[in-house]
Structures are given as structure tokens and as C-alpha cells.
Protein backbone atom coordinates (compact mmCIF):
# COMPACT_ATOMS: atom_id res chain seq x y z
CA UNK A 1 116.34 -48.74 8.28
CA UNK A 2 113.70 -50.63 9.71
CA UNK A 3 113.66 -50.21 13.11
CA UNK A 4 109.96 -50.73 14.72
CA UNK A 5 108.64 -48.64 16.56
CA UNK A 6 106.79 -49.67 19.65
CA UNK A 7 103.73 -47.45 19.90
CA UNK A 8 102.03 -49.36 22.43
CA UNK A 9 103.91 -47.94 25.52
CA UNK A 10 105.78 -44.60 26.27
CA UNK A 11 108.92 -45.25 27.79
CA UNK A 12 109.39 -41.98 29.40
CA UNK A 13 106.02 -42.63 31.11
CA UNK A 14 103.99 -45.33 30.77
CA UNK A 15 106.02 -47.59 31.90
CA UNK A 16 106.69 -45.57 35.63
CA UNK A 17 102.89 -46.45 36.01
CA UNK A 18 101.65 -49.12 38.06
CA UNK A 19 98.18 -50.50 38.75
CA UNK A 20 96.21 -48.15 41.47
CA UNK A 21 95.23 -49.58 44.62
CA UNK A 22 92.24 -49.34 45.11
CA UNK A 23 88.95 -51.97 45.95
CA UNK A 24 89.69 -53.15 42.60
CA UNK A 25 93.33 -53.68 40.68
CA UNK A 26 92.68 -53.93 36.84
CA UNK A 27 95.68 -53.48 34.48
CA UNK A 28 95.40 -51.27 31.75
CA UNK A 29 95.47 -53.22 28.19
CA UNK A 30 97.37 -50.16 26.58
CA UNK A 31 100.11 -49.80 29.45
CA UNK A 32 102.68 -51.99 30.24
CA UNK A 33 103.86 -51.64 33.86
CA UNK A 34 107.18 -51.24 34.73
CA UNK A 35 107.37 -54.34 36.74
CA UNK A 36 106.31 -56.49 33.87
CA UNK A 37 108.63 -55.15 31.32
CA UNK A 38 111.98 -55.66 30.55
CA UNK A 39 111.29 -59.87 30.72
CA UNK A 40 113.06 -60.96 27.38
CA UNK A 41 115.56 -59.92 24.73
CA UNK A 42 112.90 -58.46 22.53
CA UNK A 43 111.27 -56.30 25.28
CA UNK A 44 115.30 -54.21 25.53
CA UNK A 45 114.40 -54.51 21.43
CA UNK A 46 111.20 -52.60 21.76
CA UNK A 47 112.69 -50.44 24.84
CA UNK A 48 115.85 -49.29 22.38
CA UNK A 49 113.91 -48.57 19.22
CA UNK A 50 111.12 -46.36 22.04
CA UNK A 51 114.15 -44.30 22.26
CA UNK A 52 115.27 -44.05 18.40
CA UNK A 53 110.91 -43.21 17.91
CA UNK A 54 111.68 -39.91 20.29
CA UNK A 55 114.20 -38.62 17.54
CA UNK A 56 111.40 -38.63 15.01
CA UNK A 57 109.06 -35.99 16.98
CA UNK A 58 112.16 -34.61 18.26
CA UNK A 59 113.52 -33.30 14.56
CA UNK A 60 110.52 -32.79 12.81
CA UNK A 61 110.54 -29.68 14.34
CA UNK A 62 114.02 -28.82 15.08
CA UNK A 63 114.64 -26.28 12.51
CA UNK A 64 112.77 -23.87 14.21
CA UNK A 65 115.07 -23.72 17.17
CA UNK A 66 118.47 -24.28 14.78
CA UNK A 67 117.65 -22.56 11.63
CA UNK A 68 114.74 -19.82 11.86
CA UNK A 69 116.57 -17.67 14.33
CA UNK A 70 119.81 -17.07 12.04
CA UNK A 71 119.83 -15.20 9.03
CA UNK A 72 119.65 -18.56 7.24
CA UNK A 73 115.35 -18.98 7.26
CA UNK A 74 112.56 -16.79 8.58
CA UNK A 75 108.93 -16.82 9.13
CA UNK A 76 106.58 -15.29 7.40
CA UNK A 77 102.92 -14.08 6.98
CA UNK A 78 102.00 -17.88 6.68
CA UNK A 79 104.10 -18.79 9.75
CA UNK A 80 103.21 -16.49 12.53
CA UNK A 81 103.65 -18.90 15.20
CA UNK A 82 107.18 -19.10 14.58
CA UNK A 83 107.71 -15.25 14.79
CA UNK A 84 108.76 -15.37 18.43
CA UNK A 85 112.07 -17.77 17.38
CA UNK A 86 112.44 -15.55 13.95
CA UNK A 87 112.39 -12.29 16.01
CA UNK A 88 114.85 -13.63 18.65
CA UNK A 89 111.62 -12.24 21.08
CA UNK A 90 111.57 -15.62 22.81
CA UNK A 91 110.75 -15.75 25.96
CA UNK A 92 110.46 -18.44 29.30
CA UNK A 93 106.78 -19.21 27.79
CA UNK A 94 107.48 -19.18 24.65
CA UNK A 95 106.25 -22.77 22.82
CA UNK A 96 109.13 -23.79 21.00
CA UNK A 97 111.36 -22.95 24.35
CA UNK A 98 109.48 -25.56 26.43
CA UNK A 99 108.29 -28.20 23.92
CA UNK A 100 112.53 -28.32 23.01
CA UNK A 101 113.24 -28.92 26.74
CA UNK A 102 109.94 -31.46 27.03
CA UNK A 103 110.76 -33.83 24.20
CA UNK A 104 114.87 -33.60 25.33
CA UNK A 105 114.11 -34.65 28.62
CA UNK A 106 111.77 -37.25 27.23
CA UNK A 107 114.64 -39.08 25.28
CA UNK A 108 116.94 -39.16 28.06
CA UNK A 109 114.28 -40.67 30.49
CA UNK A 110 113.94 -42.88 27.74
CA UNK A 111 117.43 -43.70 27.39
CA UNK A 112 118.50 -43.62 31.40
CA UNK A 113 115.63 -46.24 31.34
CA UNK A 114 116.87 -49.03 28.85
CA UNK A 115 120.75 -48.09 30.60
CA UNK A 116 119.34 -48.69 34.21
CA UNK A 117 117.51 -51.99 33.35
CA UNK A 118 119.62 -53.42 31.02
CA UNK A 119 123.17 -54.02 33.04
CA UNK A 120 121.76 -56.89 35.41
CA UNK A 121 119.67 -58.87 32.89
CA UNK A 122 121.35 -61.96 31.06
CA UNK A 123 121.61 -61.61 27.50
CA UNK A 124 124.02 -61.77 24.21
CA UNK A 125 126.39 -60.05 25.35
CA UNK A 126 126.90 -58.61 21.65
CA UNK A 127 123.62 -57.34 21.50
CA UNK A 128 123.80 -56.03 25.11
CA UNK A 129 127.02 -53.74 24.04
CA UNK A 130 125.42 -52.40 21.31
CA UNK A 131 122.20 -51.50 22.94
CA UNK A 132 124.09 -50.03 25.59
CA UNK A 133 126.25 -47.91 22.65
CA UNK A 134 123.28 -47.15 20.70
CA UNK A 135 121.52 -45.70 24.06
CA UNK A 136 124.31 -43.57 25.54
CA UNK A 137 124.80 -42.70 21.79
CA UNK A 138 121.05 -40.64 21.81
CA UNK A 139 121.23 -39.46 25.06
CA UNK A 140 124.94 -37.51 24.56
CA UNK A 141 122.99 -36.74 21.04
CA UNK A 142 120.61 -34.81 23.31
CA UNK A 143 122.29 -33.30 26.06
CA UNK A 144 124.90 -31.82 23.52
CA UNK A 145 121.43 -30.19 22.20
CA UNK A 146 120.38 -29.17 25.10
CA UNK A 147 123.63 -27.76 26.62
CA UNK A 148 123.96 -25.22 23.54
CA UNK A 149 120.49 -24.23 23.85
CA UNK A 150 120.49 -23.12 27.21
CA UNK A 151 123.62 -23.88 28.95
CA UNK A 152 123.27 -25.19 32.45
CA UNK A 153 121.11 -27.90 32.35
CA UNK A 154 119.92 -30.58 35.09
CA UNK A 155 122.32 -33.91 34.39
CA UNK A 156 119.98 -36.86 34.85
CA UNK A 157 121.66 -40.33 34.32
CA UNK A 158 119.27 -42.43 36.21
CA UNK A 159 115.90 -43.67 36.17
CA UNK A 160 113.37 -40.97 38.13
CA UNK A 161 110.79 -42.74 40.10
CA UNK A 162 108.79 -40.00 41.61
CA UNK A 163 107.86 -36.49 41.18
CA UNK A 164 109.85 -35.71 43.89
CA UNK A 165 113.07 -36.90 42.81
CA UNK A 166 112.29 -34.96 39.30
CA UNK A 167 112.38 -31.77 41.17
CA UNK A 168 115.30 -32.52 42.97
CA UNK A 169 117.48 -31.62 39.67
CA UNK A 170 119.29 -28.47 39.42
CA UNK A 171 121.49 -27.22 36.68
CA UNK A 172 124.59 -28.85 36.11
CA UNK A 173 127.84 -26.52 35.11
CA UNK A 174 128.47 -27.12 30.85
CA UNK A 175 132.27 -28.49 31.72
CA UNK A 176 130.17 -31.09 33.97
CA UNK A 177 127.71 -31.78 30.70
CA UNK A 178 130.40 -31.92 28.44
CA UNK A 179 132.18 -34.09 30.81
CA UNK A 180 129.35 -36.51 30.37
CA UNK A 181 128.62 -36.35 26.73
CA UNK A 182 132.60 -37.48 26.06
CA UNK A 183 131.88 -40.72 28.77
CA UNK A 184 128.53 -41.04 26.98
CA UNK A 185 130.29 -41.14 23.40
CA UNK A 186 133.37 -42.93 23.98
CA UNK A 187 131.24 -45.84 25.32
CA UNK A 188 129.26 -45.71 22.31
CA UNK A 189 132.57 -45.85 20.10
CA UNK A 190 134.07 -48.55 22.41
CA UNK A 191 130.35 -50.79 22.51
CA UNK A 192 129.10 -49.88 18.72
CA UNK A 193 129.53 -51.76 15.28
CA UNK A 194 131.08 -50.38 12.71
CA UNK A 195 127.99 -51.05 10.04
CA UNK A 196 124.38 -53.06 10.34
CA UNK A 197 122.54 -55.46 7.79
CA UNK A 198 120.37 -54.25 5.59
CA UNK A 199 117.59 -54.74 8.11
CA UNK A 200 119.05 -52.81 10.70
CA UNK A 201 120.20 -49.77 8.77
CA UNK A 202 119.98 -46.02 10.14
CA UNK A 203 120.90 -47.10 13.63
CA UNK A 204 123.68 -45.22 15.34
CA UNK A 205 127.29 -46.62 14.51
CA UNK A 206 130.78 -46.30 15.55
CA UNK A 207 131.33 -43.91 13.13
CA UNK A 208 128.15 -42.12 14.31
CA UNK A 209 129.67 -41.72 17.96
CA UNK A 210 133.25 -40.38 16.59
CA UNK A 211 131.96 -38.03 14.23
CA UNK A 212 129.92 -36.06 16.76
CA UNK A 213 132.36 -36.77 19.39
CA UNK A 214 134.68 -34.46 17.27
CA UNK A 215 131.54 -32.20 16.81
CA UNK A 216 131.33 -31.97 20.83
CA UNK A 217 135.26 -30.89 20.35
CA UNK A 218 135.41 -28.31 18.23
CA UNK A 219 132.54 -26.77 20.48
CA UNK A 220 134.16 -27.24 22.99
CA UNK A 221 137.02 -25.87 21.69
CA UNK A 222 139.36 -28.89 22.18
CA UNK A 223 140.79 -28.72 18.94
CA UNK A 224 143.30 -31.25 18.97
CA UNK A 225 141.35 -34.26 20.20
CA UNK A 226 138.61 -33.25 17.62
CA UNK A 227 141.29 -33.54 14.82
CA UNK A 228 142.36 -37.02 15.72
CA UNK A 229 138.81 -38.26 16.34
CA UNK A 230 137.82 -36.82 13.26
CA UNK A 231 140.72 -37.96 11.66
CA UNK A 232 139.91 -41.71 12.53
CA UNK A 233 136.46 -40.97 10.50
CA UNK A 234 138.66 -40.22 7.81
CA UNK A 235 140.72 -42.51 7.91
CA UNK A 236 138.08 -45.43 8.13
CA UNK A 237 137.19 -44.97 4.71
CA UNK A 238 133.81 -45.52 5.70
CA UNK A 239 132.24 -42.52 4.05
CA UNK A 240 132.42 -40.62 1.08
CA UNK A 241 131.62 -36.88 -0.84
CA UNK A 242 129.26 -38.30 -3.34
CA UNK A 243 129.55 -36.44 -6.82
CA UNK A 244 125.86 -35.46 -6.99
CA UNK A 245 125.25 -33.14 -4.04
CA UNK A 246 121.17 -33.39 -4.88
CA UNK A 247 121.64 -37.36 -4.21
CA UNK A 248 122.43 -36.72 -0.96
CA UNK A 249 118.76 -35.87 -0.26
CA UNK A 250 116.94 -37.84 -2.18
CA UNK A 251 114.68 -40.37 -0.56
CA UNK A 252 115.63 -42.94 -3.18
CA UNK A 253 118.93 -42.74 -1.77
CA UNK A 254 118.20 -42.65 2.15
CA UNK A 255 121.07 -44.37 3.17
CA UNK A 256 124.40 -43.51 0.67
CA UNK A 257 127.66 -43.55 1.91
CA UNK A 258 127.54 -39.53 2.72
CA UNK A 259 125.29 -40.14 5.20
CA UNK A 260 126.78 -40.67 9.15
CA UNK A 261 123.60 -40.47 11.21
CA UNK A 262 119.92 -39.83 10.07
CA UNK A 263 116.59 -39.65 11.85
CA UNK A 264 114.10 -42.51 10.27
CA UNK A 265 110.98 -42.12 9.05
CA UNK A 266 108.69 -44.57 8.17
CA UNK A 267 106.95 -42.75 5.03
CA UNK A 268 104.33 -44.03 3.21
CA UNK A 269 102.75 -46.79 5.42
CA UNK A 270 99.55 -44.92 5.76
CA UNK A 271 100.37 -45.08 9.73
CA UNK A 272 101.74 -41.31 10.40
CA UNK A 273 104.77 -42.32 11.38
CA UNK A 274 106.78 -40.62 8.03
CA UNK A 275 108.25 -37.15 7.60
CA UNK A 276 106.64 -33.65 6.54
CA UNK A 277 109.34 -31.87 5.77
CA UNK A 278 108.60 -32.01 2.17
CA UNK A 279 105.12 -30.09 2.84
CA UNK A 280 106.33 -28.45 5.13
CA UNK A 281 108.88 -26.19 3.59
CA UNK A 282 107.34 -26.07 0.31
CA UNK A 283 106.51 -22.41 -0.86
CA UNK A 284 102.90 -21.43 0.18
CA UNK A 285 100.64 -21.64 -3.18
CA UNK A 286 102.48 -23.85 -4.90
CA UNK A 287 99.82 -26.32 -4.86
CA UNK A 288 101.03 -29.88 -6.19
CA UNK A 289 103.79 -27.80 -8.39
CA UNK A 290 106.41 -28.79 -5.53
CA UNK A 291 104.99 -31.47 -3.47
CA UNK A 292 101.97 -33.06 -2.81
CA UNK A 293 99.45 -34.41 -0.58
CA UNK A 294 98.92 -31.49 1.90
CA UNK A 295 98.91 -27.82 2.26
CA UNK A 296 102.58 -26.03 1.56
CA UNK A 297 102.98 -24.19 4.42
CA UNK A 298 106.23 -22.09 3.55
CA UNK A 299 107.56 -23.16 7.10
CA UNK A 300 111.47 -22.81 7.68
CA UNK A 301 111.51 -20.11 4.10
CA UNK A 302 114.98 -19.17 2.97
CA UNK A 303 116.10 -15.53 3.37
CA UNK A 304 117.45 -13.33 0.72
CA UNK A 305 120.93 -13.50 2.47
CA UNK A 306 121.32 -16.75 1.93
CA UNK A 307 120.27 -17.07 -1.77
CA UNK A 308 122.93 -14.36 -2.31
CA UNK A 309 125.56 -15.44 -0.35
CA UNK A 310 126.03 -18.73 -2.93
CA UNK A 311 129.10 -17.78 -5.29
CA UNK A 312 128.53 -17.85 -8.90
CA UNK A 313 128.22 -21.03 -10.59
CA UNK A 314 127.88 -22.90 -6.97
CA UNK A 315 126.27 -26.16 -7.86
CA UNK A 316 124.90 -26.76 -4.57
CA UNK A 317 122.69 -23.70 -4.90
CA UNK A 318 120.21 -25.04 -6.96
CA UNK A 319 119.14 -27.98 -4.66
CA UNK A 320 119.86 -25.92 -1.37
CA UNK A 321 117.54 -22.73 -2.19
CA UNK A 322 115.36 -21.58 -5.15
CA UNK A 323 112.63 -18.79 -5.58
CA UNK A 324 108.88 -19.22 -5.95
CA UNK A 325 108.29 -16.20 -8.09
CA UNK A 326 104.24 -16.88 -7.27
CA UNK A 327 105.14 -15.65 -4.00
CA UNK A 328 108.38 -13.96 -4.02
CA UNK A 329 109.37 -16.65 -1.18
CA UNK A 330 112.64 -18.57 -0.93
CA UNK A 331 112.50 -22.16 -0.39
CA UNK A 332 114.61 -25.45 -0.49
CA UNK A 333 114.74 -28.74 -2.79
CA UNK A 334 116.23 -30.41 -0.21
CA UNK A 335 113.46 -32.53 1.11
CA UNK A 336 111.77 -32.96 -1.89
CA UNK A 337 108.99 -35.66 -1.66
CA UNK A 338 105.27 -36.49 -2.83
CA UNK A 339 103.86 -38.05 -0.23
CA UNK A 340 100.35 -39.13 -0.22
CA UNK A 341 99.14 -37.16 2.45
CA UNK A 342 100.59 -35.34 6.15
CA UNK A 343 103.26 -37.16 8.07
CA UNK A 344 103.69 -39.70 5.06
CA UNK A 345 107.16 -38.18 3.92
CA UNK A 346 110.58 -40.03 3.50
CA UNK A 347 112.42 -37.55 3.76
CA UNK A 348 114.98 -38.19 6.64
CA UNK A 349 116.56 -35.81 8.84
CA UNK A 350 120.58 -35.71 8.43
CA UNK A 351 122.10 -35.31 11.78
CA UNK A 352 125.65 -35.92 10.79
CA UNK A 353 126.86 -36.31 7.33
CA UNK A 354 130.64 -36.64 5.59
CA UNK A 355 130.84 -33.02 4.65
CA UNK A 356 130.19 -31.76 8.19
CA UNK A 357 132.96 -34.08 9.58
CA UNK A 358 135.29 -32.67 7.10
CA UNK A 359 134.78 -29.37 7.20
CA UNK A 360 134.98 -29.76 11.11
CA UNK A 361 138.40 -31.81 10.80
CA UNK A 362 139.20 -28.59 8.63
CA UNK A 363 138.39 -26.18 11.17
CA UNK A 364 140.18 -28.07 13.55
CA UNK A 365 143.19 -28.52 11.50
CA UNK A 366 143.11 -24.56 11.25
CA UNK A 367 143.11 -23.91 14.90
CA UNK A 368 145.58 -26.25 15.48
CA UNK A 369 148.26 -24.66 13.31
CA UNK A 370 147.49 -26.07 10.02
CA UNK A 371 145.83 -23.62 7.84
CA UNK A 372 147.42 -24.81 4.41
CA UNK A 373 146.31 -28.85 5.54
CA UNK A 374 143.19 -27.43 6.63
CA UNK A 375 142.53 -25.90 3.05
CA UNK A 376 143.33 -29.02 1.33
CA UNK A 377 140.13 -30.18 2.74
CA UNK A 378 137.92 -27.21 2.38
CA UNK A 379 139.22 -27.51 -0.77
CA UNK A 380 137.68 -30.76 -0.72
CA UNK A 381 134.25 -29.33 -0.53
CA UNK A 382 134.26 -26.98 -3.00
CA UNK A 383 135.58 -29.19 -5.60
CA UNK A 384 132.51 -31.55 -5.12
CA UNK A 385 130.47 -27.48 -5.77
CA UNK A 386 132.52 -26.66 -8.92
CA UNK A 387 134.05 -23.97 -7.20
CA UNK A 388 137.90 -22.92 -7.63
CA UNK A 389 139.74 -23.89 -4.59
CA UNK A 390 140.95 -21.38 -1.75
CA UNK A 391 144.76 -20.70 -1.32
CA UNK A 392 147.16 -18.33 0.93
CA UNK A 393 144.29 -17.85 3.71
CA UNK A 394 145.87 -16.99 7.42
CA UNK A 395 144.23 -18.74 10.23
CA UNK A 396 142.12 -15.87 10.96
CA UNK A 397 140.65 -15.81 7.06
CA UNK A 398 139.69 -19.25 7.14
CA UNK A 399 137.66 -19.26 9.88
CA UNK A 400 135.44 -16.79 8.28
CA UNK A 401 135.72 -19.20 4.98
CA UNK A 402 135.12 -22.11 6.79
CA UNK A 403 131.68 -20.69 8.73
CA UNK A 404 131.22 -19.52 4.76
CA UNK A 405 131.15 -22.72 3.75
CA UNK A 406 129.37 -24.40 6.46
CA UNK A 407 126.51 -22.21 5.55
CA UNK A 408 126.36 -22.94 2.03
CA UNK A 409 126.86 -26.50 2.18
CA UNK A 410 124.52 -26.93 5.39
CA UNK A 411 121.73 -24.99 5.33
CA UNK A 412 118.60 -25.44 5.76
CA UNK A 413 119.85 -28.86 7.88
CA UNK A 414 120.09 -27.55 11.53
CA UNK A 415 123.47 -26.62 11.55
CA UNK A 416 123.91 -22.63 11.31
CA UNK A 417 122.55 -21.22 14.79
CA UNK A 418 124.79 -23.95 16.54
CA UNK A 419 127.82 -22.55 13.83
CA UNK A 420 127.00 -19.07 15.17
CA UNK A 421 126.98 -19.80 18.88
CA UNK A 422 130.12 -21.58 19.19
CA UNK A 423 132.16 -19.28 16.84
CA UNK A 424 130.94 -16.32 18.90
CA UNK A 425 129.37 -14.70 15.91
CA UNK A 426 125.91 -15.19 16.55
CA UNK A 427 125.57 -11.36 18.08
CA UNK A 428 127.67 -9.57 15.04
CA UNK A 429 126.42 -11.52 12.48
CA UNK A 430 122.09 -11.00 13.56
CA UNK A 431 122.96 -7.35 14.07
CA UNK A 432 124.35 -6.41 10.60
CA UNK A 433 121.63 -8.75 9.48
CA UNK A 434 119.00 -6.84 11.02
CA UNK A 435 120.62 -3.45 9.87
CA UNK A 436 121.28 -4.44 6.74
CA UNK A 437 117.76 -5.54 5.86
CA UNK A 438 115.35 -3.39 8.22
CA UNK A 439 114.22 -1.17 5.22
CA UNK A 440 112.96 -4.56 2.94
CA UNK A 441 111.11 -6.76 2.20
CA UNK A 442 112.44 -9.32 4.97
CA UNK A 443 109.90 -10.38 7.34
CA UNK A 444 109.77 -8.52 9.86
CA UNK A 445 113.75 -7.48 10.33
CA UNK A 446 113.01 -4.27 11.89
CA UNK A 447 111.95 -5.86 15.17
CA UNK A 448 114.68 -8.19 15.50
CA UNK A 449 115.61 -7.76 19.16
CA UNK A 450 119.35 -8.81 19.03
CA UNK A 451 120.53 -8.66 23.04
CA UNK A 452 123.33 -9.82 24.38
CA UNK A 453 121.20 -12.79 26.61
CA UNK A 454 119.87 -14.31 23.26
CA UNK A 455 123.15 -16.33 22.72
CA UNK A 456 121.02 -18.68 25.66
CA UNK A 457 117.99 -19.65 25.21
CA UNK A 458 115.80 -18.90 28.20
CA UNK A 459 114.75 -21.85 31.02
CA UNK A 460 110.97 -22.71 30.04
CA UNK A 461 108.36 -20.46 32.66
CA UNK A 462 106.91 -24.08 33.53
CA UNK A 463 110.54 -25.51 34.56
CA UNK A 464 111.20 -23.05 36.87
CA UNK A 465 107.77 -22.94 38.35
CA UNK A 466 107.68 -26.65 39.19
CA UNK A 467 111.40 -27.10 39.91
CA UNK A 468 112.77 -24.74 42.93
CA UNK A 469 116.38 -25.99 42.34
CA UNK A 470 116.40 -24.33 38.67
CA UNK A 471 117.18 -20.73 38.14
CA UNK A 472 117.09 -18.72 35.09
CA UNK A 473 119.72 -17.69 32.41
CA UNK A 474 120.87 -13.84 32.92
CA UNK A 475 118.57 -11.20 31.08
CA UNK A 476 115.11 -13.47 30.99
CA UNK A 477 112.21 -12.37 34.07
């Protein structure tokens, strides 16, 4: 994909900024003001890929919010700043709680900006539909985050000109959310192309928009319109299962036909703007033996659990988690890279890829009365692993096969604590984790504090001491 990013200007910000008035009125050469933008064509351009850019700080670290606090990952004695989201001993303050509701809020005022400017201006009409698509695209993207994070949120859909009118925002009810994630996705679907040239791949398509429009579903537990949107993925022949599961990941093969939506990066420029997921994850010690370029830092490490939880002979496991025996740590091949140095990855970041969609469809097949369809394609899945196929499951069975197989296929990819919130596992499963690996050598299991209020995250300390209109999720000070 080569979508440019526009450092110049930050949409969320900059461009609310005006000249000051004072005995003298010189305009900043780095700033664009909001009254001079938005001119031409190419200025929506820039405005459009500013809000793709947000994606790239947004997921670089979004496993520690959607993998580190399941039994998937942990932290370890490397990774101490992580500990409070390993723990589950988050709290308002804690970093990772505010700099997740920061950078989300910083893609929608993004977004509302490009959606608020762009209705009234005359332009290809083409290219104004699928900027308007690709924008409500992102910003149902991010309040779907942000509404399984920490449930009421504030809904803003227009551009905020003061500080006082950012204050004015309190938290929206989920079905009200929801409500606008499905408006914000079946515009995308509606306005959207089907596929991009070459020059314009990785940006959000119509088969983006119905494949997490069926995610939204099953969260949301309307299982029958997620099987026929999924269905319609299915059926557009778009996207395949591609026989080697480690090509999925490779960054010679960033954009193969498994792939429904990825986050870009532009490694290997020499500019910062690629990936470190590569360093990153790699097993602390292992010097160049992994990866190169930077310090391994043994960020997002795989737990025991997991590495045991692959059946024999799965031929996923070896790409999705191996052992450094160096330092007893657990780590994935997935994002396997040699940059040259820091931020200079290519590693992408999968936000929606063929498998999830049909091992959703499955699910939703399941709860919709059709458990043996529904094993035909989790069947599917575990074909493509070398793994016999399932048979004679009730509806009740799958679902624990299906969340099974979700978190062998998707690990490690920001899937599993969103797989245990919505199933309403997220409690059982962290406390028979915890209990079941308190007396080894798991980081730190013993002080897992598993309460009933984690299934939210907490509204950031700073939030609710700016905003008077917000009020905190039950069991958080």
C-alpha cells in the first residue's frame, strides 16, 4: 500500500489552530490552519491518509490492551511496565488505560474532520464516496474498540471547536454506539470499492466494512445478520485460506488474498514510519539470532498455556509460538523481520483476515441453529492445520471448540481478550488460569487480581477530571 502520510500537520489538532491575535499575526510554517485547508482534491487526499497514519501509532501498541491481559501473553522481568495490564491491576491512571482512550479519540477527531468538511466541497464524486467510506470505515473501526474496552463511551460525530464543547460529552449507552458503528459500516459497504490498484493497496474495502460489520454482530450478539453479512464475504470469492499458514505473515507477502484489512507500515525508508513488532516480541537475549537491528525486548511473551494448548501435530504451532531455551521465554514467529534499525519493520498489523471471518460465520451459523453447517467450516480451518476434522458437537460443545480455535489460529494478533469478553468467559477462564499456575514459573500469576469490574476497563483518572459529564465504570475509585 502506499498511502502517504502527511506528517506536516495533525489533523486532530493542528489544524483547530489559528493564527493568535496579537500586535503581530505570523503563520506558523509547520501548521496549516484550518481555514486554509481543505482547498483542493489533494488536501481531502492528505486529510484521509492523516487518518489511516493514526492506525499506525494506534496498533503498534495494541497488544498490550488485547493480548497481555488473557492467558494468551504476559509480561515479564524485561517488561515491567506492562505488569499493571498483565496483572489485571489496572487502574483510572494507569498508562496504557489513557494513552488507548487518547489515540481513539484522536482518530475519530480525525475522521469527524475529513466527514464534516468534505460533504459541501465539489469534487469526483467517485473519489468523494470512497473517502467518505474509507473515513466512517476507521472511525466505526475505533469506536467498536473503544466500546469493548470500556463500555459507555462519549459518541462524537462532529467536528469539536473548543474546549468547551469537548467537555460537553458524556457517555453514550453501548446499544446507542453500536447503533452508530452499523450506520458507520453500512455506509462504508454502500460508498467503498470492492479492490484498489496496486498503488492504492491496504486501504479499507467493501469487503473490509462487511467483514467487521459481521464482527460488530456476533458481539453484539445478532447472530443472524452476522451470518448473512458474513456470508456475502464468502460468497464474494474475494478471499482465500492460503495453504501456507507462515505466508500469511510474511512481509514478502503483505498483501495475499488472506488478508481483509491491515495496518501499513512504511518499513525500511530510514524515516520511522515502519513497524517494531519484529523487535519487539523477539525473546530477550537473542541478539541478531531472531531479528535484528535493535534490542529484543521480549514484549507481548507467550505463556505456557498457550504453547500447550496447540494439539499434536498442529501446523500452525510452529509459526504462532516457539521457546527460547536461552531464556526459558515463549515467543512468536509471526512478525518475523530484520529491519535495519527501531521503527523500520514491515511487519503489518492484521486487523481482519479470512480465517477470522470464517470462524465468525461459524460461530454464527452455530447460534443460529446450525451446528453440523457450522462445523463444515471449522472444519475448514483445521484442514488448512493438518488437524482431523470435528464431528457430532452440540451447540453448546462448539462454542467451546470454536473459542478453541480462535485462540490457536489468532493469537498473538489482538483477538483473544475481545474473544473472552463477548463470550462471557473472560472471568472463568483468568481465574482457573491464575489457580492453575500460581505455584510456577508464570510471571507473576499469584497476584492476578481477577474481579468481577475487570470485564471494563476503567475511564482514564484524567477523563474524568477534565470532563464533569463522565462518570466511572462500577468497582474503579
Amino acid at each position: 500500500m502506499k498511502i502517504n502520510y502527511i506528517k506536516i500537520v495533525s489533523l486532530a489538532s493542528a489544524l483547530t489552530v489559528g493564527a493568535c491575535n496579537d500586535f503581530i499575526n505570523i503563520d506558523s510554517p509547520t501548521i496549516v490552519r484550518q481555514d486554509l485547508f481543505f482547498q483542493s482534491t489533494s488536501d481531502f487526499t492528505s486529510a484521509v491518509n492523516g487518518v489511516y497514519s493514526g492506525l499506525r501509532g494506534y496498533y503498534s501498541g495494541f497488544f498490550e490492551v488485547a493480548e497481555i491481559p488473557s492467558d494468551n501473553t504476559e509480561a515479564n522481568g524485561y517488561t515491567l511496565g506492562f505488569n499493571p495490564m498483565d496483572l489485571l491491576t489496572w487502574v483510572p491512571s494507569t498508562a496504557a488505560i489513557q494513552s488507548r482512550w487518547t489515540s481513539s479519540y484522536s482518530i475519530i477527531a480525525r475522521a469527524n474532520l475529513v466527514l464534516a468538511r468534505i460533504e459541501g466541497f465539489q469534487m469526483d464524486e467517485t473519489l468523494k464516496r470512497q473517502y467518505i467510506g474509507e473515513t466512517s470505515f476507521i472511525r466505526a473501526l475505533i469506536y467498536f474498540n473503544l466500546v469493548q474496552f470500556y463500555g459507555d463511551v462519549p459518541l462524537v460525530l462532529t467536528e469539536i471547536k473548543s474546549e468547551s464543547e469537548a467537555y460537553a460529552y458524556g457517555r453514550a449507552p453501548v446499544s446507542e454506539v453500536y447503533a452508530q458503528i452499523e450506520a458507520d459500516l453500512k455506509t462504508a459497504i454502500d460508498f467503498l470499492p470492492a479492490t484498489y490498484d496496486a498503488a492504492n493497496r491496504g486501504r479499507a474495502t467493501k469487503g473490509a466494512a462487511r467483514s467487521l460489520l459481521g464482527k460488530v454482530y456476533v458481539t453484539s450478539k445478532q447472530f443472524d445478520k452476522a451470518r448473512d453479512i458474513l456470508k456475502e464475504v464468502i460468497d464474494s470469492q474475494q478471499y482465500r485460506l492460503l495453504d501456507d499458514y507462515a505466508e500469511i505473515f510474511s512481509v514478502n507477502n503483505r498483501h495475499n488474498e488472506e488478508i481483509v484489512f491491515a495496518v501499513q507500515y512504511n518499513g525500511g525508508t530510514g524515516y520511522g514510519e515502519g513497524s517494531n513488532f519484529s523487535i519487539a516480541f523477539a525473546p530477550f537475549g537473542s541478539g541478531e539470532a531472531v531479528t535484528s537491528g535493535g534490542m529484543p525486548a521480549s514484549y507481548n511473551s507467550g505463556t505456557l498455556d498457550l504453547y500447550e494448548v496447540f494439539e499434536e501435530n498442529d501446523a500452525r504451532k510452529p509459526v504462532s509460538i516457539d521457546l527460547w531455551t536461552d531464556s526459558d521465554m515463549y515467543y512468536t514467529r509471526k512478525f518475523l523481520d530484520r529491519p535495519m534499525a527501531p521503527n523500520e519493520g514491515k511487519n503489518n498489523w492484521i486487523v481482519l483476515r479470512y480465517a477470522d471471518v470464517i470462524l465468525l460465520y461459524a460461530e454464527a451459523l452455530n447460534e443460529t441453529g446450525n451446528t453440523s453447517e457450522a462445523l463444515t467450516y471449522l472444519n475448514m480451518i483445521r484442514d488448512r492445520a493438518d488437524l482431523l476434522p470435528l464431528s457430532n458437537l452440540n451447540q453448546n460443545e462448539f462454542r467451546s471448540a470454536v473459542l478453541q480455535e480462535r485462540r490457536v489460529e489468532l493469537c498473538f494478533e489482538g483477538h483473544r481478550w475481545f474473544d473472552l469478553i463477548r463470550t462471557g468467559t473472560m472471568l472463568s477462564t483468568m481465574r482457573a488460569y491464575k489457580e492453575k499456575y500460581t505455584d510456577t514459573r508464570a510471571h507473576q500469576v499469584v497476584n492476578y487480581e481477577v474481579t468481577d469490574n475487570k470485564v471494563l476497563f476503567p475511564i482514564p483518572f484524567r477523563e474524568i477530571s477534565l470532563n464533569p459529564e463522565l462518570t466511572q465504570n462500577p468497582g474503579y475509585n
